[in-house]
N, C-alpha and C. Protein backbone atom coordinates (compact mmCIF):
# COMPACT_ATOMS: atom_id res chain seq x y z
N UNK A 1 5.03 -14.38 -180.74
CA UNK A 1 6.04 -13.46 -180.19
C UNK A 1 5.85 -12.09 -180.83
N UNK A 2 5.66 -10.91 -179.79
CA UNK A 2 5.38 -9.31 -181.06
C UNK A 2 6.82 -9.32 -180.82
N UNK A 3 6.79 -8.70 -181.85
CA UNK A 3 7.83 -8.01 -182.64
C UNK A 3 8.74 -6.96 -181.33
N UNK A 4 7.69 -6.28 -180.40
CA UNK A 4 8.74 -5.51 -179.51
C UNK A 4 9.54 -6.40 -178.79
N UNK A 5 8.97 -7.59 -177.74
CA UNK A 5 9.30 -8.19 -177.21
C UNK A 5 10.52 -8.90 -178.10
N UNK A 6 10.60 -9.28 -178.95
CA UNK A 6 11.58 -10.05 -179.95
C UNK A 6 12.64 -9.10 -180.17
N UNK A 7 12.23 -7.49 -180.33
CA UNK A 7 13.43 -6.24 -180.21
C UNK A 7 14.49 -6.32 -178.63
N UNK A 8 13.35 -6.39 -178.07
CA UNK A 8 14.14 -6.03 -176.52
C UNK A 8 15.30 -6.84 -176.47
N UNK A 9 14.65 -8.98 -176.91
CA UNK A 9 15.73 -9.81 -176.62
C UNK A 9 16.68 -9.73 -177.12
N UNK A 10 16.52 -8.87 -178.16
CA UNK A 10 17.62 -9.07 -179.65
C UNK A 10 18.64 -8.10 -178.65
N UNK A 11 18.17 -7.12 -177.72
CA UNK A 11 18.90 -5.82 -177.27
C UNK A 11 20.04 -6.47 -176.00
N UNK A 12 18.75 -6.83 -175.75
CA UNK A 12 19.46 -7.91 -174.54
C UNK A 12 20.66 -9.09 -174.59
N UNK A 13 20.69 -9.38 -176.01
CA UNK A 13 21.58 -10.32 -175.78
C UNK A 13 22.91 -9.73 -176.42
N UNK A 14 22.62 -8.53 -177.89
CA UNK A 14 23.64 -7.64 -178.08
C UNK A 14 24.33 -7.61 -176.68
N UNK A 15 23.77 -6.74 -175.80
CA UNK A 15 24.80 -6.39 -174.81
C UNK A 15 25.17 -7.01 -174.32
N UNK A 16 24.97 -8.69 -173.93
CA UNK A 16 25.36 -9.10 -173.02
C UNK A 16 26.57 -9.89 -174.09
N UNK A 17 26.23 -9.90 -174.86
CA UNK A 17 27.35 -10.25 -175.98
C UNK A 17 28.60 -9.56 -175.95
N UNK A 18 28.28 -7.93 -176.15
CA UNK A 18 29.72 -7.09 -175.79
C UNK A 18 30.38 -6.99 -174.73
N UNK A 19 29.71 -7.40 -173.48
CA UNK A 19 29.86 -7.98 -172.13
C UNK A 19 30.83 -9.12 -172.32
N UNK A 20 30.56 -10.18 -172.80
CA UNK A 20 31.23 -10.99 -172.49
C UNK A 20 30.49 -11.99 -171.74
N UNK A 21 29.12 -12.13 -171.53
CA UNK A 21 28.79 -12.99 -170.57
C UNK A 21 27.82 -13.83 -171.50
N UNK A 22 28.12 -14.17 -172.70
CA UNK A 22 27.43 -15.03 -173.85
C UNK A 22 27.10 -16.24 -173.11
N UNK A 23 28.21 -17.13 -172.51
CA UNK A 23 28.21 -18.55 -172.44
C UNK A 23 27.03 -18.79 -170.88
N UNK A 24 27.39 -17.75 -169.85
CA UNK A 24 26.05 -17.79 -168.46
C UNK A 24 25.35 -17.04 -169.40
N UNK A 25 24.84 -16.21 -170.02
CA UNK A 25 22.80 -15.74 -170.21
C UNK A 25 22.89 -17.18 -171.07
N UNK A 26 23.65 -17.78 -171.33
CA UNK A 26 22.89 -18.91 -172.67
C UNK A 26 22.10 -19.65 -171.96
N UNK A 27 23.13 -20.42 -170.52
CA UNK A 27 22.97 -21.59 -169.84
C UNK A 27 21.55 -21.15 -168.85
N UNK A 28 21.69 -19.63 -168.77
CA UNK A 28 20.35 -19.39 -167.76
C UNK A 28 19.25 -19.65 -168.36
N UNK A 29 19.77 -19.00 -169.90
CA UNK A 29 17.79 -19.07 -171.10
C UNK A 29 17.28 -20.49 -170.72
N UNK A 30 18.68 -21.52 -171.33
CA UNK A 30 17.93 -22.43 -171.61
C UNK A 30 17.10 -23.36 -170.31
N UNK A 31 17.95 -22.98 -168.96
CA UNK A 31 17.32 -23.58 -167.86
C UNK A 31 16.07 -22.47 -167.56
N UNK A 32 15.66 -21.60 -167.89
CA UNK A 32 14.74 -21.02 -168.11
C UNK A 32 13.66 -21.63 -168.85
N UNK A 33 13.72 -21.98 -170.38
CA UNK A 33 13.06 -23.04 -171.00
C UNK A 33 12.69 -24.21 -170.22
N UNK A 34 13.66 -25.12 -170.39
CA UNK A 34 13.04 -26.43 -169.13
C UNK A 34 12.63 -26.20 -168.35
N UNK A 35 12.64 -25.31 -167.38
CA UNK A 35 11.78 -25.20 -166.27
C UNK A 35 9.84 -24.85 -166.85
N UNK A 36 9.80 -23.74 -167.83
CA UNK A 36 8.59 -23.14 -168.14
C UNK A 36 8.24 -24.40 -169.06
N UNK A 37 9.05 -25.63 -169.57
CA UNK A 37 8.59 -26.07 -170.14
C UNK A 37 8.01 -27.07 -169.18
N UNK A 38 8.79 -27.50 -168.55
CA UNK A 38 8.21 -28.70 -167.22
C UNK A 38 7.40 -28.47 -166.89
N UNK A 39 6.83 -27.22 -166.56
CA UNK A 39 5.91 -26.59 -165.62
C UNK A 39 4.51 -26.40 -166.68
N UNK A 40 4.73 -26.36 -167.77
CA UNK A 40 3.56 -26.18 -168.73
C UNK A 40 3.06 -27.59 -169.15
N UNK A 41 3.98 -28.73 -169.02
CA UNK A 41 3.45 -29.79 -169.11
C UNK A 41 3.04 -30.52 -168.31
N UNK A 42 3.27 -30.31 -166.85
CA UNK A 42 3.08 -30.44 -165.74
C UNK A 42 1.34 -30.31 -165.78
N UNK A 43 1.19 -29.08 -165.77
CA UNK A 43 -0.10 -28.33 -165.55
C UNK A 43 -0.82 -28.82 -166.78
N UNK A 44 -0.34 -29.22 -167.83
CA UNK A 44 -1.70 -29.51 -168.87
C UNK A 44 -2.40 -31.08 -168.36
């Protein structure tokens, strides 16, 4: 992971934090994960 990319998320989730929308970006990441993860094990 560089270091910018790891800035951006950190930026990204600040705001969505002061937002208020903590509990949906969580539930999206992680169905985000399972999917790229299914799909990477899928394909190996």
């Amino acid at each position: 992971v560089s270091p910018v990319s790891w800035e951006g998320w950190r930026a990204i989730e600040l705001a969505e934090g002061q937002l208020g929308e903590q509990r949906g970006s969580a539930r999206a990441r992680i169905a985000e994960r399972d999917a790229l993860l299914r799909a990477a094990l899928g394909s190996s």
